[in-house]
N, C-alpha and C. Protein backbone atom coordinates (compact mmCIF):
# COMPACT_ATOMS: atom_id res chain seq x y z
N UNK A 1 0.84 -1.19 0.00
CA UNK A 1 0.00 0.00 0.00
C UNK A 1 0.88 1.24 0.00
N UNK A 2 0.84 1.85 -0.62
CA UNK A 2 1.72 3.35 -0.57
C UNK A 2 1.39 4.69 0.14
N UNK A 3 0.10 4.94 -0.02
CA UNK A 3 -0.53 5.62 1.19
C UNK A 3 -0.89 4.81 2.21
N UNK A 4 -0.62 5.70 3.62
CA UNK A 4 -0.94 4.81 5.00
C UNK A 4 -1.45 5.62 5.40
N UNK A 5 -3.10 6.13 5.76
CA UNK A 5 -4.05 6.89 6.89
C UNK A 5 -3.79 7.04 7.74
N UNK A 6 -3.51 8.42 8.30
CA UNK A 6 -3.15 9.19 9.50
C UNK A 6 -3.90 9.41 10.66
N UNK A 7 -4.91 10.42 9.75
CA UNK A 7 -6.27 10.74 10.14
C UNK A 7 -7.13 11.29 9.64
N UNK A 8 -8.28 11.24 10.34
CA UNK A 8 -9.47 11.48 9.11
C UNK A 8 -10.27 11.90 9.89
N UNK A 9 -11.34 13.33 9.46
CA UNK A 9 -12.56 13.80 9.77
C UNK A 9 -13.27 13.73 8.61
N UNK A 10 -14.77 14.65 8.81
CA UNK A 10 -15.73 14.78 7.46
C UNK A 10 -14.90 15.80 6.67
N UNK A 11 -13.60 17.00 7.34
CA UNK A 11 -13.38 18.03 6.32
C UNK A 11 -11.83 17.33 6.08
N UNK A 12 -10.94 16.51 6.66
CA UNK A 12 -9.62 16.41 6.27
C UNK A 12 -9.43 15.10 6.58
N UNK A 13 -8.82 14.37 5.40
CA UNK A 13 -7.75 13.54 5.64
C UNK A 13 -6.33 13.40 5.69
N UNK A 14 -5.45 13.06 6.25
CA UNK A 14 -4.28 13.01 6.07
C UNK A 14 -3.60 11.68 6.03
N UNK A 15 -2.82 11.23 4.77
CA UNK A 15 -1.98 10.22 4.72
C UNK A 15 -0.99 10.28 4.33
N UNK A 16 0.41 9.36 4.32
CA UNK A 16 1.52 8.98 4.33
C UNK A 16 1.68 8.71 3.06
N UNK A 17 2.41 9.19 2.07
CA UNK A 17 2.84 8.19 1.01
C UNK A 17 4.50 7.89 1.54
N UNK A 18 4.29 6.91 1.27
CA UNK A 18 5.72 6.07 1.96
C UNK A 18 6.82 5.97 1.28
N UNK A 19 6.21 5.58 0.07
CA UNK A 19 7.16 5.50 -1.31
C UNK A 19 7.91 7.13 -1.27
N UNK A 20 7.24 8.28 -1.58
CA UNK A 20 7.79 9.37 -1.95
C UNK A 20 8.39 10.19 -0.83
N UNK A 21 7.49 9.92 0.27
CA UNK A 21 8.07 10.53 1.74
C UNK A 21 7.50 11.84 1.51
N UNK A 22 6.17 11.54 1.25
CA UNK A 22 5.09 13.08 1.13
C UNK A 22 4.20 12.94 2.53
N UNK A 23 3.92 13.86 3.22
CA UNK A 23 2.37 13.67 3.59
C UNK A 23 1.26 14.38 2.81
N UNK A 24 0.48 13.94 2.79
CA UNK A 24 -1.04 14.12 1.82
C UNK A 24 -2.49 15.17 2.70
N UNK A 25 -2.53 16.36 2.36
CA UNK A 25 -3.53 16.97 3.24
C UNK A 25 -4.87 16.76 2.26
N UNK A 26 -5.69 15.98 2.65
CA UNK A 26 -7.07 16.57 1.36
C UNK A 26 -8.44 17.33 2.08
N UNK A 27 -8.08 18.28 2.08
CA UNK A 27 -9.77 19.37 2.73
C UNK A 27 -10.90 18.77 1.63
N UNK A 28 -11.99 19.20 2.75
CA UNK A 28 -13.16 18.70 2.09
C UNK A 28 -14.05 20.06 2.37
N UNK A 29 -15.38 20.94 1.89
CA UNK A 29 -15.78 21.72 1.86
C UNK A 29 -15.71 22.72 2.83
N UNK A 30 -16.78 23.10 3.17
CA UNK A 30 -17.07 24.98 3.78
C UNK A 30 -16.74 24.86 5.01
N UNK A 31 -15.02 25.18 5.64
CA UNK A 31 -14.79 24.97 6.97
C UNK A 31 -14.85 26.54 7.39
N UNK A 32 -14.97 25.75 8.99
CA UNK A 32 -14.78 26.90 10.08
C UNK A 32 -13.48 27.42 10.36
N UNK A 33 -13.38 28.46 10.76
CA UNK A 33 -11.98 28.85 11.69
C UNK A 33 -11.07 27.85 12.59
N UNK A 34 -11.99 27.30 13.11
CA UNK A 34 -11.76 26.09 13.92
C UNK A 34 -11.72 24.98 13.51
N UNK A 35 -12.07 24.57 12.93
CA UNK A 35 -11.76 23.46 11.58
C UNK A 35 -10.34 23.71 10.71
N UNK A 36 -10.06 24.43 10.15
CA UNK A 36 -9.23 25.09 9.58
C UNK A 36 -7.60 24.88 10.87
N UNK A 37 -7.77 25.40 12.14
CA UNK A 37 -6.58 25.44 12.83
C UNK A 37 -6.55 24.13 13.63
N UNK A 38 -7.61 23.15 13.69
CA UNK A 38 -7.31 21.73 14.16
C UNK A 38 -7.02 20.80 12.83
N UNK A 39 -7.29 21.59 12.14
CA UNK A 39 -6.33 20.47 10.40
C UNK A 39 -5.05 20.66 10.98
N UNK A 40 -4.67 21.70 10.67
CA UNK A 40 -3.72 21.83 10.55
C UNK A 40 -2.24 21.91 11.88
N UNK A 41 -3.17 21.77 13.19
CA UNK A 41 -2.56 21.40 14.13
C UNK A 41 -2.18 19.61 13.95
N UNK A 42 -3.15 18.94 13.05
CA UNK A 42 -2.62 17.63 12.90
C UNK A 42 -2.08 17.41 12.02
N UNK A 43 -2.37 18.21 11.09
CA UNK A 43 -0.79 18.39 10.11
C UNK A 43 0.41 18.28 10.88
N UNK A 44 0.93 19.51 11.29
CA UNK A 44 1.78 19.62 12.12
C UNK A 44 2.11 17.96 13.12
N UNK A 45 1.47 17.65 13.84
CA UNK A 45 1.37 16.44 14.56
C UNK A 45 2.24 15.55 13.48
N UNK A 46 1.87 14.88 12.47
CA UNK A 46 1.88 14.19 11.13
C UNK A 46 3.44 14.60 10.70
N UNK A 47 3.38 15.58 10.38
CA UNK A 47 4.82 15.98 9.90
C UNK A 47 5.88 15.81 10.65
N UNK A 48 6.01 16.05 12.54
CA UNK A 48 6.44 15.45 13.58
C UNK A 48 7.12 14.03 13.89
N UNK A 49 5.68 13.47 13.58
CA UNK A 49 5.59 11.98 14.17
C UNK A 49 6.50 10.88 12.45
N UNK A 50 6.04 11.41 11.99
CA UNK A 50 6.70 10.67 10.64
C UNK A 50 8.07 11.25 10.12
N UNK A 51 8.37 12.14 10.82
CA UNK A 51 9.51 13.01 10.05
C UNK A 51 9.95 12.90 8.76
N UNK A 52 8.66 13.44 8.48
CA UNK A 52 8.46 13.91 6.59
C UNK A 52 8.70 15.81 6.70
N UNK A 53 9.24 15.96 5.44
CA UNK A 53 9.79 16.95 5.37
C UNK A 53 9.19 17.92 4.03
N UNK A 54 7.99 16.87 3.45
CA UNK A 54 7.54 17.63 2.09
C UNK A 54 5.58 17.63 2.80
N UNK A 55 5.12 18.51 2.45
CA UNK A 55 3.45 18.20 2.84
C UNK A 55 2.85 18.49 1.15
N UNK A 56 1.84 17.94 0.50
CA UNK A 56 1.08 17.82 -0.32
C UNK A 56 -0.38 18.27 0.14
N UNK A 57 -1.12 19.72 0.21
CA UNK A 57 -1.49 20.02 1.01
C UNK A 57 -2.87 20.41 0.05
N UNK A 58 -4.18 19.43 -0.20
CA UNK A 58 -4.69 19.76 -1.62
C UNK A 58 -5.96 20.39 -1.06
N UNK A 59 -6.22 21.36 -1.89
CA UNK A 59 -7.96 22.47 -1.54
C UNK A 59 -8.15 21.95 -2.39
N UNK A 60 -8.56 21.29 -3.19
CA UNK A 60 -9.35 21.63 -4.54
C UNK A 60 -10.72 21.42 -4.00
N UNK A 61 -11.43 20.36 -3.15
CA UNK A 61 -12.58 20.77 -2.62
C UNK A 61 -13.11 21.48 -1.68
N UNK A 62 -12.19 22.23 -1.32
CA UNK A 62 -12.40 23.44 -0.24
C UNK A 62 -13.62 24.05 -0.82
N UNK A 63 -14.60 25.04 0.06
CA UNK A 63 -15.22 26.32 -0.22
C UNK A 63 -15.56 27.30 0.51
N UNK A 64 -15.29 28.58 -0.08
CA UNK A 64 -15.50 29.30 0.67
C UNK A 64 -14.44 30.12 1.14
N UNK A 65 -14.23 31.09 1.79
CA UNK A 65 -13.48 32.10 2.21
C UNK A 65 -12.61 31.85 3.58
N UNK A 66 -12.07 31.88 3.58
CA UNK A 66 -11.24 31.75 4.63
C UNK A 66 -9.78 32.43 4.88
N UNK A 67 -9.86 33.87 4.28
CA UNK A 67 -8.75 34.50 4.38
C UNK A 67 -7.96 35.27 5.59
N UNK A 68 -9.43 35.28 6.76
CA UNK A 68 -9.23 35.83 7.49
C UNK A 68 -7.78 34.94 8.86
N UNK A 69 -8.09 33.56 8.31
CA UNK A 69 -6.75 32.79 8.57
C UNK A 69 -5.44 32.89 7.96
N UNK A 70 -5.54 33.50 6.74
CA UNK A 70 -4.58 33.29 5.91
C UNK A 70 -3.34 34.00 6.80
N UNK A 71 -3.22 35.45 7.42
CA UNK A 71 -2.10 35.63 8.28
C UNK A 71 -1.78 34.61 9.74
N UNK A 72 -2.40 33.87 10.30
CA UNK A 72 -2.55 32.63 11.08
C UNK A 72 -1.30 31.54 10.13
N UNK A 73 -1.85 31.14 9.17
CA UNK A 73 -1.39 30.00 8.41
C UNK A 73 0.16 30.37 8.55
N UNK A 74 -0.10 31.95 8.04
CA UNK A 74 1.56 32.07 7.04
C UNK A 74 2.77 32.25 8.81
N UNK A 75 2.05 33.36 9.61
CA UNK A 75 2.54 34.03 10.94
C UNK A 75 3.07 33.12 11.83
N UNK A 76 2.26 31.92 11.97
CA UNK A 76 1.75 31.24 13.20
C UNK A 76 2.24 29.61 13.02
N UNK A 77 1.90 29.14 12.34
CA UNK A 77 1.30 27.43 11.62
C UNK A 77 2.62 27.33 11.00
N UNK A 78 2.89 28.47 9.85
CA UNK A 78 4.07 27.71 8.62
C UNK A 78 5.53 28.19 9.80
N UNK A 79 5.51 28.54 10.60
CA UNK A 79 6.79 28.79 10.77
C UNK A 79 6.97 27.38 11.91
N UNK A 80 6.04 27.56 12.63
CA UNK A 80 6.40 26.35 13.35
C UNK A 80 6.13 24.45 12.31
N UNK A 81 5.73 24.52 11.55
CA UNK A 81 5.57 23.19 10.82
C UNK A 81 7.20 23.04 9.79
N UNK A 82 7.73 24.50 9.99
CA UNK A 82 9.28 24.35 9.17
C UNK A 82 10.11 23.98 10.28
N UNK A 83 10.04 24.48 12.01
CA UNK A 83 10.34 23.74 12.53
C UNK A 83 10.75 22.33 13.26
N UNK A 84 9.36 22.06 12.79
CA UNK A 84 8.98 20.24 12.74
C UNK A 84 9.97 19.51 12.00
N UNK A 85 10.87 20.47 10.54
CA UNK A 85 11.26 19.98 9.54
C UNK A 85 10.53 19.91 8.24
N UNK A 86 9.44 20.77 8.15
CA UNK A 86 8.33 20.88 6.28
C UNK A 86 9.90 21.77 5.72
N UNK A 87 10.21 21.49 4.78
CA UNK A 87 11.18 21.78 4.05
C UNK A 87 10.61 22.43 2.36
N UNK A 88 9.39 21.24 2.17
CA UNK A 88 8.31 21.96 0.71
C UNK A 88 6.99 21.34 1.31
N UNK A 89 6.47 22.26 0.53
CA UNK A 89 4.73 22.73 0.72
C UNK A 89 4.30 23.10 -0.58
N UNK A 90 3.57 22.09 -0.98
CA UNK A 90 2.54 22.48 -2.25
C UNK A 90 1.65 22.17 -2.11
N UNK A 91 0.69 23.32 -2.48
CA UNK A 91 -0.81 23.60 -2.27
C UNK A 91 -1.26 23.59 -3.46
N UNK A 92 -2.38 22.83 -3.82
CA UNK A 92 -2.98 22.92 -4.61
C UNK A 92 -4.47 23.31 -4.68
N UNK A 93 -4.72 25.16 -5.69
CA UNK A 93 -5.61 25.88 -5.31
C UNK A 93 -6.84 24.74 -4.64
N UNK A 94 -8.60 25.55 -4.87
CA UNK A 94 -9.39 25.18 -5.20
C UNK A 94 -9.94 25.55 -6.09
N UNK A 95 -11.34 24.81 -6.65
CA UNK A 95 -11.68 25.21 -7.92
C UNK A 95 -12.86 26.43 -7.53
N UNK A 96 -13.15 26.50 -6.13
CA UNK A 96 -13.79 27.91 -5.80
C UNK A 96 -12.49 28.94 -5.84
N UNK A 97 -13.30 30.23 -6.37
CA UNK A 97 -12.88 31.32 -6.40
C UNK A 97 -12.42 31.84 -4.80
N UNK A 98 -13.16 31.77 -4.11
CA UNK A 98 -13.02 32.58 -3.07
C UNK A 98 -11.87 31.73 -2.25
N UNK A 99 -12.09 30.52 -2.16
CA UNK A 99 -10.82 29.56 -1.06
C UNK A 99 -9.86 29.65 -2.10
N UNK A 100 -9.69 29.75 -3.18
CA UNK A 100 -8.50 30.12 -4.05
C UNK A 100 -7.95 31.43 -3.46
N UNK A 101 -8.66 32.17 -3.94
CA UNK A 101 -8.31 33.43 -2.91
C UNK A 101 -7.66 33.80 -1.41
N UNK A 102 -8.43 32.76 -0.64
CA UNK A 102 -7.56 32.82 0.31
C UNK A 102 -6.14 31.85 0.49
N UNK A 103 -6.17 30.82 -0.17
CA UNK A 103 -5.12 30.53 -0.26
C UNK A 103 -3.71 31.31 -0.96
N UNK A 104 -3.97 31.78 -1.78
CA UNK A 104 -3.06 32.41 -2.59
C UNK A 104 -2.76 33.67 -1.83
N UNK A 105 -3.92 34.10 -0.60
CA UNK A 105 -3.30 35.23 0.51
C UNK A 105 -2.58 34.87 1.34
N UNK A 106 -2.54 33.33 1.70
CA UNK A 106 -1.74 33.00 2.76
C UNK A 106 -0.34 32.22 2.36
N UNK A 107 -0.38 31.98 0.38
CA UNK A 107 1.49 31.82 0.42
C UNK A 107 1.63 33.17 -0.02
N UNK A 108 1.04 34.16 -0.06
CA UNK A 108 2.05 35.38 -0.22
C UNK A 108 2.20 36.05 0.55
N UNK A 109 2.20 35.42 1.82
CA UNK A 109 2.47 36.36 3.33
C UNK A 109 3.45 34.98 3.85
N UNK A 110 3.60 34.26 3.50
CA UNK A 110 4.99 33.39 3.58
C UNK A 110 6.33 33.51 2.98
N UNK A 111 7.45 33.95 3.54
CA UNK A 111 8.39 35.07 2.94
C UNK A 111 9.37 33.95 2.91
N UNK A 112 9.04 32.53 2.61
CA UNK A 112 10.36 31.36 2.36
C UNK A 112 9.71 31.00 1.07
N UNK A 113 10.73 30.29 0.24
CA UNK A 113 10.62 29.98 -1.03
C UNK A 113 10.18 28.20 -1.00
N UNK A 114 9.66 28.05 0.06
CA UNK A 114 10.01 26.48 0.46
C UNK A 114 7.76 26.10 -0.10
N UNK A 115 6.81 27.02 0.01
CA UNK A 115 5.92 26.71 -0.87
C UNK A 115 5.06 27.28 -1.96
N UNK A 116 4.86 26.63 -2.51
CA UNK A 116 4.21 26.51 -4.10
C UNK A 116 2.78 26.27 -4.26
N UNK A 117 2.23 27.15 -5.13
CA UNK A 117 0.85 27.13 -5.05
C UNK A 117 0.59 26.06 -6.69
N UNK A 118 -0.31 25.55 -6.83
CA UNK A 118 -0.22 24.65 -8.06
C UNK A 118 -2.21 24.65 -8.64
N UNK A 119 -2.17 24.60 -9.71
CA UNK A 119 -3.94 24.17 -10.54
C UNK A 119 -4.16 22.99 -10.62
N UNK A 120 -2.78 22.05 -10.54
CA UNK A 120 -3.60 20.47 -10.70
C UNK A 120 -2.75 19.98 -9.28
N UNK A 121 -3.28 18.56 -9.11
CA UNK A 121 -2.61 17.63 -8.46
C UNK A 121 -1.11 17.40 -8.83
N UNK A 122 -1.25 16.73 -9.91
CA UNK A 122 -0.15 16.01 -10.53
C UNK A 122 1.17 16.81 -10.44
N UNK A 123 0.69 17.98 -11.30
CA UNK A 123 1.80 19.13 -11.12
C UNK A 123 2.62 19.42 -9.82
N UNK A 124 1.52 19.67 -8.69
CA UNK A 124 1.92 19.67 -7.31
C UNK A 124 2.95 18.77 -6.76
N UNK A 125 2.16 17.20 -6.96
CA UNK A 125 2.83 15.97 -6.58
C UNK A 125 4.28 15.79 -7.58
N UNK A 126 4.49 16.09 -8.66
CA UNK A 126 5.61 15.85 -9.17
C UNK A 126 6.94 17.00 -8.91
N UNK A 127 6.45 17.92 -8.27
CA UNK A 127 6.96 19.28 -7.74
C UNK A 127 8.11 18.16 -6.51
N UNK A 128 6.82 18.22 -5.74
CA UNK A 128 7.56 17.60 -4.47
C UNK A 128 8.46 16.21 -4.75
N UNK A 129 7.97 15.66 -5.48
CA UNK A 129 8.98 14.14 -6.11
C UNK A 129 10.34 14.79 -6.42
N UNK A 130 10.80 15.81 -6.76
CA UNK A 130 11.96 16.50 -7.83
C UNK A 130 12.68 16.68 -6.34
N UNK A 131 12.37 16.43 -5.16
CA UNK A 131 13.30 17.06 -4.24
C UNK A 131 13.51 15.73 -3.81
């Protein structure tokens, strides 16, 4: 099996690909504030416990707005998850406008070159393979 399940709610899963030494974020629709900073506190957890150093971090079914996190993500979250050891981070938008939006507010308030915003999967995932 190449992915190994981390953890899982109704808005996020997170798994292991083993082979590449990715972890895998997949959001699922219209989260809360609070939804949003317990993902990603188990992100963090995940990236820790496995000492993986690349995250694959995919919105595409996100919706909705959520920019008002976006200085949280970049301030707060990305500096301590580079601590952990995240070395690359590719995000891949969503196909809503507005969580596109906020994503793309929160890697441009991230002042390291370490993530990448991407339109498909594949693109994303082969990003992080190159390292």
């Amino acid at each position: 099996m190449k992915h190994i399940p981390l953890h899982s709610t109704d808005y996020l899963t997170i798994e292991y690909n083993a082979i590449d030494d990715i972890l895998i974020s997949t959001w699922r629709g219209t989260l809360s504030n609070e939804q949003i900073k317990k993902g990603y506190e188990a992100i963090a957890l995940q990236l820790r416990k496995q000492f993986c150093h690349k995250l694959l971090d995919n919105h595409i079914e996100v919706r909705g707005l959520w920019a008002d996190l976006a200085e949280w993500v970049a301030f707060d979250w990305h500096p301590r998850a580079e601590a952990f050891g995240l070395h690359y981070h590719a995000c891949v938008y969503s196909t809503s406008t507005f969580s596109q939006l906020s994503t793309e507010k929160a890697i441009s308030l991230i002042k390291t070159s370490i993530v990448q915003g991407f339109e498909h999967l594949d693109a994303a995932e082969n990003w992080l393979k190159s390292f």
